[in-house]
C-alpha atoms as a PDB file:
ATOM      1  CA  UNK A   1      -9.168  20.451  -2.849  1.00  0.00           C
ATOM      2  CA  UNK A   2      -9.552  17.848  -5.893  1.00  0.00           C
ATOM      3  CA  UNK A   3     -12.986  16.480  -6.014  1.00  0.00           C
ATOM      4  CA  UNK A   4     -12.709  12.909  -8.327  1.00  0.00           C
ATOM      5  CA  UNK A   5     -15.817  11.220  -9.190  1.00  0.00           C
ATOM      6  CA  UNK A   6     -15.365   7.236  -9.940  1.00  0.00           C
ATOM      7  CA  UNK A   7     -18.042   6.043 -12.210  1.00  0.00           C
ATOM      8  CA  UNK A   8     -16.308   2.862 -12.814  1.00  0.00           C
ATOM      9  CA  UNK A   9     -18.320  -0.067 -10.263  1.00  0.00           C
ATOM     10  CA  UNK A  10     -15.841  -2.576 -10.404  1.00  0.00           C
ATOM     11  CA  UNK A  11     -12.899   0.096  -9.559  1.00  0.00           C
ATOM     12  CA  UNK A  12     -14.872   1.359  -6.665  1.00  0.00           C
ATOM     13  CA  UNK A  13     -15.919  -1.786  -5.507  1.00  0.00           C
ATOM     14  CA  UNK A  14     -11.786  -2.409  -5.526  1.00  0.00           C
ATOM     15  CA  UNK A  15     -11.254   0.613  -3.199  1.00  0.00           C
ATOM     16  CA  UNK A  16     -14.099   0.016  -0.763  1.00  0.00           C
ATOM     17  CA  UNK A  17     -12.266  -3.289  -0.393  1.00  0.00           C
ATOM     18  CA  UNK A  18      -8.939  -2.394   0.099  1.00  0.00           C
ATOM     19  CA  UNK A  19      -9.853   1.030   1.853  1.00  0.00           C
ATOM     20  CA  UNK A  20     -13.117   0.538   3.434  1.00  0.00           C
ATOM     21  CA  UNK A  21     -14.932   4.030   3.439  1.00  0.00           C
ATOM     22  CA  UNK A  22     -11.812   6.098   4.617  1.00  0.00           C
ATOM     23  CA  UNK A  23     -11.764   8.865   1.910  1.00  0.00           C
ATOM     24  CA  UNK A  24      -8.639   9.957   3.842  1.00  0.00           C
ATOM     25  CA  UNK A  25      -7.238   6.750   3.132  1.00  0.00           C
ATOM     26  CA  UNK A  26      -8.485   6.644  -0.851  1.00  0.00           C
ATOM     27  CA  UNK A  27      -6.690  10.186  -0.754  1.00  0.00           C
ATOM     28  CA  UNK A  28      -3.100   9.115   0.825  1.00  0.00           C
ATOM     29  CA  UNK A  29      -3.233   6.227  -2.033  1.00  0.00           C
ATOM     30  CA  UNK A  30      -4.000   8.252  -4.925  1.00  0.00           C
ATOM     31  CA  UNK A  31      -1.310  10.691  -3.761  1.00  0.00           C
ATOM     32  CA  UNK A  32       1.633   7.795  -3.664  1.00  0.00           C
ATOM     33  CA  UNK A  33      -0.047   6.700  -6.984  1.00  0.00           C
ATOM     34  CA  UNK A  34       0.384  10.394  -8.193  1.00  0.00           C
ATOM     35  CA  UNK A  35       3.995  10.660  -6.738  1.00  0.00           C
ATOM     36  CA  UNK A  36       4.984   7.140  -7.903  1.00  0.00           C
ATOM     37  CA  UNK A  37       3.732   7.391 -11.739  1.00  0.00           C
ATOM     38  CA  UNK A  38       5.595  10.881 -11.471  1.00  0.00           C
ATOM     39  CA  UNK A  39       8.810   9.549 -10.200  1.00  0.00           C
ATOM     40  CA  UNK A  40       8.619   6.717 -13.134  1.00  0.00           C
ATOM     41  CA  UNK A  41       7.826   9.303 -15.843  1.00  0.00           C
ATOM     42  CA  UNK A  42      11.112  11.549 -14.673  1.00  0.00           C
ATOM     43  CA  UNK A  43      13.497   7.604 -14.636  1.00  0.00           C
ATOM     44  CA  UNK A  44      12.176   7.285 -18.427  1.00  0.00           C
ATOM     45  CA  UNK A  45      13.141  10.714 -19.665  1.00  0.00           C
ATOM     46  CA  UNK A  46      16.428  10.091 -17.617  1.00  0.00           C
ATOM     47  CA  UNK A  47      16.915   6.892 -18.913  1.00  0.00           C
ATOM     48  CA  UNK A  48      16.273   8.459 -22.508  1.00  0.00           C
ATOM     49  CA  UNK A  49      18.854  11.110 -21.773  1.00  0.00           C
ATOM     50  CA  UNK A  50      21.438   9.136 -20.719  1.00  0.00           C
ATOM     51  CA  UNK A  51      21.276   6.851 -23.600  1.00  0.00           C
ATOM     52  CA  UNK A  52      21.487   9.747 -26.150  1.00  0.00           C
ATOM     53  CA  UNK A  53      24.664  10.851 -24.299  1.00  0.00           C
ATOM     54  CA  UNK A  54      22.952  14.062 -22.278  1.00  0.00           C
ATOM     55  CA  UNK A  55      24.360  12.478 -19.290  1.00  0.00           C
ATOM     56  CA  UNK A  56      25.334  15.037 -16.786  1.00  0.00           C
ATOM     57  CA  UNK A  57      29.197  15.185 -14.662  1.00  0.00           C
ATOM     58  CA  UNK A  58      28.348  13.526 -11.562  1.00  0.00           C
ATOM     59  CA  UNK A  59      30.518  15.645  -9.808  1.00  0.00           C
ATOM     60  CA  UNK A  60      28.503  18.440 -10.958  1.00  0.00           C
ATOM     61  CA  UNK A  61      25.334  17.618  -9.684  1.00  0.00           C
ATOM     62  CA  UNK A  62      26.458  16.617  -6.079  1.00  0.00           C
ATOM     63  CA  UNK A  63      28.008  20.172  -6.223  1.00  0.00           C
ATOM     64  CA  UNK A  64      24.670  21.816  -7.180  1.00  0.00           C
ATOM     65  CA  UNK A  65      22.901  19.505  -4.791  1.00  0.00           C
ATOM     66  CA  UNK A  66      25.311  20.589  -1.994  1.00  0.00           C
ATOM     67  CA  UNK A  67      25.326  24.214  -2.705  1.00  0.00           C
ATOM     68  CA  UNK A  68      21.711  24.134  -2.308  1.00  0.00           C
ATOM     69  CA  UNK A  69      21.292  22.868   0.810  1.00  0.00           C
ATOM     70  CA  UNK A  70      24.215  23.634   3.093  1.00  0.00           C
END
């Protein structure tokens, strides 16, 4: 369990607002945040890979992706 303390008044203001006093709630958004910034972070170093030619075989992946779950 992650305990975060918000000592910001206009953010918390924000998230009473959009989430009332749910903490559930709070803690289902922060998670998509989490997931979302996470997802973003692993497109840039893609992106960055790809465009100094580290690109891998399509083929190649599907395979590995495949082999691991069939």
């Amino acid at each position: 369990m992650i305990n975060i303390q918000i000592d910001n008044p206009a953010l918390e203001a924000d998230l009473k607002q959009a989430f009332g006093d749910n903490p559930q709630s709070v803690a289902h958004a922060f998670a998509e945040f989490v997931q979302a910034k996470r997802i973003g972070d692993d497109i840039k170093v893609s992106l960055s890979q790809l465009e100094q030619g580290q690109a891998l075989n399509s083929a190649d992946v599907f395979n590995s992706i495949r082999a691991r779950y069939e």
